[in-house]
C-alpha atoms as a PDB file:
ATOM      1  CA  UNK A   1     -91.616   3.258  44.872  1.00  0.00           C
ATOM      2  CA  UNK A   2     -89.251   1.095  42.812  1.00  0.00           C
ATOM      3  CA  UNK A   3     -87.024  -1.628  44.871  1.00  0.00           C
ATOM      4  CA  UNK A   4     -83.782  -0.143  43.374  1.00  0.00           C
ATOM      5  CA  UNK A   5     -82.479   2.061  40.868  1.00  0.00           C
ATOM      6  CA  UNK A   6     -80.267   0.562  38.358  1.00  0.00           C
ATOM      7  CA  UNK A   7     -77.907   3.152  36.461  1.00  0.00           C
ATOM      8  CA  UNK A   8     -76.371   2.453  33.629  1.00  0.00           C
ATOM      9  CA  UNK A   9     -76.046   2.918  29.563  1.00  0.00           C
ATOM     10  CA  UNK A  10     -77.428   2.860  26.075  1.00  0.00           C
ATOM     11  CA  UNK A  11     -75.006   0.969  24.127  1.00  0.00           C
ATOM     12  CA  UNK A  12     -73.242  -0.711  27.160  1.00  0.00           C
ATOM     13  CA  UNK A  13     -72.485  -4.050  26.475  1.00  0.00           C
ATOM     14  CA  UNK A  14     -72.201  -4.282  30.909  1.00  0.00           C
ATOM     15  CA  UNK A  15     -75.302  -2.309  31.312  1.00  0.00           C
ATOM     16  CA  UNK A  16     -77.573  -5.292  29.246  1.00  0.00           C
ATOM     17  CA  UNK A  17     -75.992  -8.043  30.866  1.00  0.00           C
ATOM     18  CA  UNK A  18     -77.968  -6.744  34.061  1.00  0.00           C
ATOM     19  CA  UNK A  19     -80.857  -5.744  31.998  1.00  0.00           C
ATOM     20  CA  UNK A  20     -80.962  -9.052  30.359  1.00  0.00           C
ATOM     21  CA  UNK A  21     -80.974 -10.844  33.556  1.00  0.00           C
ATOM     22  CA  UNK A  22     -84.261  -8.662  35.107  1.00  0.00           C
ATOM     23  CA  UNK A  23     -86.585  -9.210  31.932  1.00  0.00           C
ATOM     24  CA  UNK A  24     -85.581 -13.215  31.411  1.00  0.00           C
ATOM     25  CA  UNK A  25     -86.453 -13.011  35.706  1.00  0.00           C
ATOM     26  CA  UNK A  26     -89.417 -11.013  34.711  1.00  0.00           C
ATOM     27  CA  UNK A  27     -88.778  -7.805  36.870  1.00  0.00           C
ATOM     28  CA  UNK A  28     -90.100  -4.509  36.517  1.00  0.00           C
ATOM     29  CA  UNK A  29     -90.320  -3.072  39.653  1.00  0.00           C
ATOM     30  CA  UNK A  30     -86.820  -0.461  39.459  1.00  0.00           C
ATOM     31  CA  UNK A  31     -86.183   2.408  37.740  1.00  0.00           C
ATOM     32  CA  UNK A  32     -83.216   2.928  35.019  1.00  0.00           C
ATOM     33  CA  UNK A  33     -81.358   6.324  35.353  1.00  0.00           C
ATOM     34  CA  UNK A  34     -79.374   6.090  31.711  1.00  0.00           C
ATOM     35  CA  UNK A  35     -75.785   8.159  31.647  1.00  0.00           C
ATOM     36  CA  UNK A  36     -74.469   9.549  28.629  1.00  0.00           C
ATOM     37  CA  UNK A  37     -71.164   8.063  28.671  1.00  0.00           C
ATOM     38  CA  UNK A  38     -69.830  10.556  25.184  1.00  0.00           C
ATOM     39  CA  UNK A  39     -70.744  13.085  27.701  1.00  0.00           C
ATOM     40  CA  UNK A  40     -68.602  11.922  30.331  1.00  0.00           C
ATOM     41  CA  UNK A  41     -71.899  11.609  32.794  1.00  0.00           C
ATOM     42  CA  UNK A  42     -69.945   8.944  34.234  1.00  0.00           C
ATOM     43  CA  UNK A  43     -67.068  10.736  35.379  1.00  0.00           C
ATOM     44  CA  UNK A  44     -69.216  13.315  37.760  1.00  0.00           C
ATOM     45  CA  UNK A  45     -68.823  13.073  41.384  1.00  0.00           C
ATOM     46  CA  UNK A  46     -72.143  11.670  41.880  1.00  0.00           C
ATOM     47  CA  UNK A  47     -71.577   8.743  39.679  1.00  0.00           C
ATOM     48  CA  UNK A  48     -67.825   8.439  41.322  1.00  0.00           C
ATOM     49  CA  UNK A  49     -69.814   7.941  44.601  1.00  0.00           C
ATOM     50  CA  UNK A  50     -71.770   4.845  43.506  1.00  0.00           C
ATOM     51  CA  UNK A  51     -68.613   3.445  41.260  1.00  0.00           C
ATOM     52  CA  UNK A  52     -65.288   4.284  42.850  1.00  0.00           C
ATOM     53  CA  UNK A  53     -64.319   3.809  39.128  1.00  0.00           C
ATOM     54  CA  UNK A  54     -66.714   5.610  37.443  1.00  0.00           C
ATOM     55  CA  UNK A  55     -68.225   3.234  35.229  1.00  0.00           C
ATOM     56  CA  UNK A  56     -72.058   1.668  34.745  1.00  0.00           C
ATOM     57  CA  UNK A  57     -73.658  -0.546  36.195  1.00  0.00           C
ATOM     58  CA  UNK A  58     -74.262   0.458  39.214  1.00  0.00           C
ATOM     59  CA  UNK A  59     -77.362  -0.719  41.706  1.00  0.00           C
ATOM     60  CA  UNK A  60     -78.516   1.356  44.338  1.00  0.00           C
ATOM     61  CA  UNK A  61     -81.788   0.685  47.396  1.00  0.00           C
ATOM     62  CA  UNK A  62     -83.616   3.032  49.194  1.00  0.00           C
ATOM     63  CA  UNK A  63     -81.902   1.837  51.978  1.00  0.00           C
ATOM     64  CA  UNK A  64     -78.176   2.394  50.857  1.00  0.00           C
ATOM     65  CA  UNK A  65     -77.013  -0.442  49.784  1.00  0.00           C
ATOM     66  CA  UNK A  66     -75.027   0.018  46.513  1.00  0.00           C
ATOM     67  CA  UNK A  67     -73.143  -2.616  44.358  1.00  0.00           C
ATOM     68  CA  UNK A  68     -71.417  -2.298  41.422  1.00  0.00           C
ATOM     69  CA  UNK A  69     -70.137  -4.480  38.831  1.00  0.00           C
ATOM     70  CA  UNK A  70     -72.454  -6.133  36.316  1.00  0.00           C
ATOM     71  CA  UNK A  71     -72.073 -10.145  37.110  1.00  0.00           C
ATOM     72  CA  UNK A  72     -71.874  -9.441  41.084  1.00  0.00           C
ATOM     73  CA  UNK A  73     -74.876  -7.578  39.866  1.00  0.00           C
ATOM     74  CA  UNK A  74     -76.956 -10.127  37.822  1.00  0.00           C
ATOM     75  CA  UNK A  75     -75.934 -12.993  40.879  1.00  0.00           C
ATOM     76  CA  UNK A  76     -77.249 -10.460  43.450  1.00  0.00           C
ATOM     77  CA  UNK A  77     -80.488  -9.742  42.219  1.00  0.00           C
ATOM     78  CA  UNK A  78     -80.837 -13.843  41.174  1.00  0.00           C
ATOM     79  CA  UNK A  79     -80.376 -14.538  44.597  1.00  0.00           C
ATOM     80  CA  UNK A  80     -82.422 -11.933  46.337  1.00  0.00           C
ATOM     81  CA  UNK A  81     -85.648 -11.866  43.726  1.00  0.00           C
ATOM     82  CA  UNK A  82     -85.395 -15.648  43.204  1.00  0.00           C
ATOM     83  CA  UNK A  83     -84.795 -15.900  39.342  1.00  0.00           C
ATOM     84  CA  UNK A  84     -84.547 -19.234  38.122  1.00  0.00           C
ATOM     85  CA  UNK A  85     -80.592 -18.521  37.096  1.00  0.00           C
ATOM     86  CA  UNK A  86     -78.502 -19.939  39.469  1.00  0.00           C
ATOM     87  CA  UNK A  87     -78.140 -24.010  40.363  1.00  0.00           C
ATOM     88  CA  UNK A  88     -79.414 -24.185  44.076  1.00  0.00           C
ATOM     89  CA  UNK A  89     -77.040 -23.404  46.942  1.00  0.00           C
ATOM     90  CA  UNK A  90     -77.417 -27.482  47.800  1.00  0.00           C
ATOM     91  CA  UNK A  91     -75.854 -28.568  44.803  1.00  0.00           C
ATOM     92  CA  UNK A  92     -72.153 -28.232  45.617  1.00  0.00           C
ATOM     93  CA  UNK A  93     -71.168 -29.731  42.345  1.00  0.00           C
ATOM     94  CA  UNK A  94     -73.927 -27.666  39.863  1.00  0.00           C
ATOM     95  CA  UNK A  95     -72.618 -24.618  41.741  1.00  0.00           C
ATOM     96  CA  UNK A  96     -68.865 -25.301  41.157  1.00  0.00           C
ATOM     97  CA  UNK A  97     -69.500 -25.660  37.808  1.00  0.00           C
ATOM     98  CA  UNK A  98     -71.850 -22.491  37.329  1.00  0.00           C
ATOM     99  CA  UNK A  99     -68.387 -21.222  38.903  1.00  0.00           C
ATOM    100  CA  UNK A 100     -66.375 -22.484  36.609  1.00  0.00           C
ATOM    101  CA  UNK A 101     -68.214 -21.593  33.762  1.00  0.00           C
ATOM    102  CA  UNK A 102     -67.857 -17.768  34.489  1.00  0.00           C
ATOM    103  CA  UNK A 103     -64.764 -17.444  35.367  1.00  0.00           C
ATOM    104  CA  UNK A 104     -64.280 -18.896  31.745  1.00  0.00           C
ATOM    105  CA  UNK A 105     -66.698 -16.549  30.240  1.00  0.00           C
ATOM    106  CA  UNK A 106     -64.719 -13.823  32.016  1.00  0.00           C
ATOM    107  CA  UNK A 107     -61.601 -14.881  30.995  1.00  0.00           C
ATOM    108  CA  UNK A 108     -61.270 -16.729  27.798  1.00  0.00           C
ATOM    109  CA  UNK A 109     -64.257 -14.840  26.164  1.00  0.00           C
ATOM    110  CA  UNK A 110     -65.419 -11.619  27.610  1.00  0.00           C
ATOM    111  CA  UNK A 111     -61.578 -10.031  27.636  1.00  0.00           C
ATOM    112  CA  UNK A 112     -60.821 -10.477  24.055  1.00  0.00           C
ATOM    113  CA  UNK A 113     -64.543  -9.972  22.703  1.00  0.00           C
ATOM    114  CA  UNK A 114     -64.700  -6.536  24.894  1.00  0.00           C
ATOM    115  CA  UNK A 115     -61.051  -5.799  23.085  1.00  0.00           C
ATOM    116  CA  UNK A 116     -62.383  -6.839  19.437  1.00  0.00           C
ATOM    117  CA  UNK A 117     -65.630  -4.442  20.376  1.00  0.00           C
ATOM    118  CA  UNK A 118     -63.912  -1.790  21.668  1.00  0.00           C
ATOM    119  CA  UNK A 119     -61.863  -1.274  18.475  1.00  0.00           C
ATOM    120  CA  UNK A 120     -64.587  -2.200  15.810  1.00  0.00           C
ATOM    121  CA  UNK A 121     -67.668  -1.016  17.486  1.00  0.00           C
ATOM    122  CA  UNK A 122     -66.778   2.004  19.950  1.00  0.00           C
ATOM    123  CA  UNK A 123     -63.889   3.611  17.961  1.00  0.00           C
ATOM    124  CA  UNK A 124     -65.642   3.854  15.052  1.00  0.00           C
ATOM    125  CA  UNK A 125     -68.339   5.734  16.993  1.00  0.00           C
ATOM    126  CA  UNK A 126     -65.960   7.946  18.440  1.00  0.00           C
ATOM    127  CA  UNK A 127     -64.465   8.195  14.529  1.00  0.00           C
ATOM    128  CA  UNK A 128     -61.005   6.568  15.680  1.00  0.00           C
ATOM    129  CA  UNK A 129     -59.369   4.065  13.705  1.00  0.00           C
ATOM    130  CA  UNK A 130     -59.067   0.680  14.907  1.00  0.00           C
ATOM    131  CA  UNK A 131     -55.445  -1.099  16.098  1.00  0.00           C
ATOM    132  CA  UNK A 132     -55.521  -3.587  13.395  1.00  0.00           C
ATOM    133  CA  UNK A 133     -52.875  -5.727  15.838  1.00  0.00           C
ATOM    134  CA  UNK A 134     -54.966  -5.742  18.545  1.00  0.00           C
ATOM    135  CA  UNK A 135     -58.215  -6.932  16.393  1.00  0.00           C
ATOM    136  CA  UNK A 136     -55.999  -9.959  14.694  1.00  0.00           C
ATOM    137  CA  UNK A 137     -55.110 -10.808  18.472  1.00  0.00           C
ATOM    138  CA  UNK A 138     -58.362 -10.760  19.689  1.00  0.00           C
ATOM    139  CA  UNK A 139     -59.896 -12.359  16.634  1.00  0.00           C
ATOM    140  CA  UNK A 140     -57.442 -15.668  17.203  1.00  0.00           C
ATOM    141  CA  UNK A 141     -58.626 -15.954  20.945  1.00  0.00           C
ATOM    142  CA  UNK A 142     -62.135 -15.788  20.009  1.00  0.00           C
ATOM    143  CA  UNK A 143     -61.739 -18.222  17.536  1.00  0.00           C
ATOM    144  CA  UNK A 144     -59.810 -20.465  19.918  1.00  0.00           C
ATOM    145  CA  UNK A 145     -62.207 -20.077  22.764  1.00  0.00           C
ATOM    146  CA  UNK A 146     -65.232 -21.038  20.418  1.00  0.00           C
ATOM    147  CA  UNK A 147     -63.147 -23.960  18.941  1.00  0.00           C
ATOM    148  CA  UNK A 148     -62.838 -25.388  22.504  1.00  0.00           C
ATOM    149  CA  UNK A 149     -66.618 -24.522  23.165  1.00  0.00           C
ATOM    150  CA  UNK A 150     -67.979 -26.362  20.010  1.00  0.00           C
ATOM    151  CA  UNK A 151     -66.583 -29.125  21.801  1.00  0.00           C
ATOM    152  CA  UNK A 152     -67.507 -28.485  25.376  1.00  0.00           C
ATOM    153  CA  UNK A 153     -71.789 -28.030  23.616  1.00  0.00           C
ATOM    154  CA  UNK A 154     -71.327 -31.264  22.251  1.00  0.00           C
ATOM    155  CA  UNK A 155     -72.779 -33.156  25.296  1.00  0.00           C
ATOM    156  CA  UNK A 156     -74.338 -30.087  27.417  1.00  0.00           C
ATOM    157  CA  UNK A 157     -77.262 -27.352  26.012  1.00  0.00           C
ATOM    158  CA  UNK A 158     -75.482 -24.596  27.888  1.00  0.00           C
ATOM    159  CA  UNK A 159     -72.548 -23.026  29.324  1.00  0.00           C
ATOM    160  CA  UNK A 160     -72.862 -24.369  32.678  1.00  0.00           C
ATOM    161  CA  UNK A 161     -74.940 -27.680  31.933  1.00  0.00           C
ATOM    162  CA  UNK A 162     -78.275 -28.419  30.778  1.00  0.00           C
ATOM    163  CA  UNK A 163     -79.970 -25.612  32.410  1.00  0.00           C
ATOM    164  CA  UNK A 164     -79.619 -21.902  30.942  1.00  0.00           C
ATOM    165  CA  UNK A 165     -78.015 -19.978  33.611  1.00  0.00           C
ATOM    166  CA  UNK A 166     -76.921 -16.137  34.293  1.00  0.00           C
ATOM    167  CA  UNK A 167     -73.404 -17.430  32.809  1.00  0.00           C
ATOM    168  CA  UNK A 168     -75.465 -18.003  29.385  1.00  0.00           C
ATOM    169  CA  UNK A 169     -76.857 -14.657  29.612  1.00  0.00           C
ATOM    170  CA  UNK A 170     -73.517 -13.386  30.558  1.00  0.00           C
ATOM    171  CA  UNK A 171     -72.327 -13.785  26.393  1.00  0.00           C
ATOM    172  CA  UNK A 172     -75.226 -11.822  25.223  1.00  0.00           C
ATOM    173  CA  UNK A 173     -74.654  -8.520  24.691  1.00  0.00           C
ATOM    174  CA  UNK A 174     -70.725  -9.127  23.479  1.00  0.00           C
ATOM    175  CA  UNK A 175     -71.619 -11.472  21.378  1.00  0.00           C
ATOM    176  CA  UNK A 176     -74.760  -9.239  20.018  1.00  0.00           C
ATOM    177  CA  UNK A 177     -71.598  -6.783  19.446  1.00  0.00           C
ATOM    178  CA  UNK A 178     -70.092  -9.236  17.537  1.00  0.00           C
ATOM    179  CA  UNK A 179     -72.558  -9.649  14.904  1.00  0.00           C
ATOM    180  CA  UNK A 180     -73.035  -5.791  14.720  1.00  0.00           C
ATOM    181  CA  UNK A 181     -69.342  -5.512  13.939  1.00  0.00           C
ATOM    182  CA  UNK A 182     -69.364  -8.152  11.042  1.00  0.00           C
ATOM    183  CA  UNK A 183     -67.907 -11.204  13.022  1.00  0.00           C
ATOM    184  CA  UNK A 184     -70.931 -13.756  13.454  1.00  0.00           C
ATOM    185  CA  UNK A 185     -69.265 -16.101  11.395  1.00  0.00           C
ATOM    186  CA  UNK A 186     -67.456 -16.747  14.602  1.00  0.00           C
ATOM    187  CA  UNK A 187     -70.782 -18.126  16.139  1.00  0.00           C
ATOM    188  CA  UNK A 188     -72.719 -19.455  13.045  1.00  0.00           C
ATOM    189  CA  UNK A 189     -69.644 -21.446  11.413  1.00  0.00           C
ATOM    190  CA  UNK A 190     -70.089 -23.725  14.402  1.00  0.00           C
ATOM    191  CA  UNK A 191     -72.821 -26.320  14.775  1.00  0.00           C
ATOM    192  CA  UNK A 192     -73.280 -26.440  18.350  1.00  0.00           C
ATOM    193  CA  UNK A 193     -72.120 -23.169  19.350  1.00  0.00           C
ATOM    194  CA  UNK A 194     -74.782 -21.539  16.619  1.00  0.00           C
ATOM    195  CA  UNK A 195     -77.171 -23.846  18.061  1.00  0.00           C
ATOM    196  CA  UNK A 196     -76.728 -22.527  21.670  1.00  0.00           C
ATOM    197  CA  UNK A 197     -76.801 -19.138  20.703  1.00  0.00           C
ATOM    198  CA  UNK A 198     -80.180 -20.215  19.398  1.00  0.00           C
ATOM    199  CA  UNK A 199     -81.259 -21.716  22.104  1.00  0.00           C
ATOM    200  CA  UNK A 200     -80.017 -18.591  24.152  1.00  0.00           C
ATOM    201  CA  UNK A 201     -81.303 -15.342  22.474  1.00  0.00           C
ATOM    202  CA  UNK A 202     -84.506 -17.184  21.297  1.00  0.00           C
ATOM    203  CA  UNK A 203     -85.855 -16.569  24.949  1.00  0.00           C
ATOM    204  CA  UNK A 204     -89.190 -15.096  24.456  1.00  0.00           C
ATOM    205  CA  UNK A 205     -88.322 -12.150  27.571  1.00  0.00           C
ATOM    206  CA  UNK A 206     -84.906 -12.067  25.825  1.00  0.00           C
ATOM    207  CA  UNK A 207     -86.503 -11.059  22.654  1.00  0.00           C
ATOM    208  CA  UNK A 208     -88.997  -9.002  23.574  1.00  0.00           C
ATOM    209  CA  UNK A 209     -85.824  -6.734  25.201  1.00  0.00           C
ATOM    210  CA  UNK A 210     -83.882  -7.115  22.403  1.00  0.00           C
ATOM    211  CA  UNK A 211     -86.480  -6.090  20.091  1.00  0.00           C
ATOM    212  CA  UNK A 212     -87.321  -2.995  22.374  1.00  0.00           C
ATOM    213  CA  UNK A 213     -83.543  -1.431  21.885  1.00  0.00           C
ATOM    214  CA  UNK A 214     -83.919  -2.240  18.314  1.00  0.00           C
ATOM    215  CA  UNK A 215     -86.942  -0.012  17.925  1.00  0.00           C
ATOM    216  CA  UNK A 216     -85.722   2.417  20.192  1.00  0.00           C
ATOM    217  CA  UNK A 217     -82.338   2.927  18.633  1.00  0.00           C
ATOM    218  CA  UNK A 218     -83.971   3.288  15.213  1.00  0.00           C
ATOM    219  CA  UNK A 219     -86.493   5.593  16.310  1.00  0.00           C
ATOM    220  CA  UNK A 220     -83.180   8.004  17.561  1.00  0.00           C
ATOM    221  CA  UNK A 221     -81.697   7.852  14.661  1.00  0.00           C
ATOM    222  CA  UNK A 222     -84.680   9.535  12.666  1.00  0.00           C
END
């Protein structure tokens, strides 16, 4: 029997940031119920019940427990499986700064990049036209944000230090969106941002699951 059931999405940018974090922990052991979010599978009652929202990710155990929310995810299952993610609990100081560094991913790059996706990536699934204001808007945040990282990655590897950490991971699958929408200029134009995104999706697990969607997602489209 699986520890926990993890449901989530195809295509959601939320759902890999958990995924991410299980295969760079190297953990199998759950099973992934996927929701067909253009078929509103999200919405139903059931789903409701898990996310008062109705929204993926979503965790649940055998024993009840249910948690929703994709970093409170990814720190969970760090914490309770042991993943080498997280500075240790007796490091006040490495642990303030893992703190800090998410709240920045959260704020200063995840809102704008999820805006920028949203129009260029998910509208033009849905066969919408983008809000050209709000992609120049998010566009100059981005580019702010990585102006002050290429800075920041001067004098550190990663996001949170020397050590690659669940915040690292956290940047993945937007930024993945990012180059699929035309925009990795935003990453590559700068020397020590392009260099930890190297560093960061070169991860052998990291590829491996990369490469699996890839494969996957071409072998739907035939």
């Amino acid at each position: 029997m699986p520890d926990f059931t993890l449901y989530g999405s195809r295509g959601s940018t939320n759902t890999d940031r958990v995924r991410l974090t299980l295969a760079e922990g190297g953990f199998t052991d759950y099973e992934l119920v996927l929701l067909n979010l253009q078929k509103g599978e999200q919405k139903t009652e059931a789903n409701i019940k898990r996310h008062p929202w109705g929204k993926v990710p979503v965790i649940t155990f055998p024993g009840g427990f249910t948690l929703y929310e994709s970093r409170a995810i990814c720190k969970y299952l760090a914490k309770t499986y042991s993943f080498p993610l997280l500075p240790p609990d007796s490091d006040i100081e490495a642990t303030a700064l893992f703190d800090q560094a998410q709240c920045v991913e959260t704020l200063y790059f995840a809102d704008p990049a999820g805006k920028l996706a949203f129009e260029k990536f998910v509208k033009n699934f849905m066969g919408l036209p983008a809000d050209e204001a709000v992609v120049k808007g998010a566009l100059k945040s981005i580019e702010v944000y990585f102006d002050v990282a290429e800075r920041l990655l001067q004098d550190r590897e990663y996001m949170a230090g020397n050590e690659f950490t669940l915040v690292d991971i956290y940047y993945i699958p937007l930024i993945q969106r990012l180059f699929a929408c035309g925009y990795g200029d935003l990453i590559l134009s700068r020397k020590a941002v392009s260099a930890w995104w190297d560093r960061c999706v070169n991860k052998p697990a990291i590829q491996k699951m990369l490469a699996a969607d890839r494969e996957a997602a071409a072998a739907a489209r035939k």
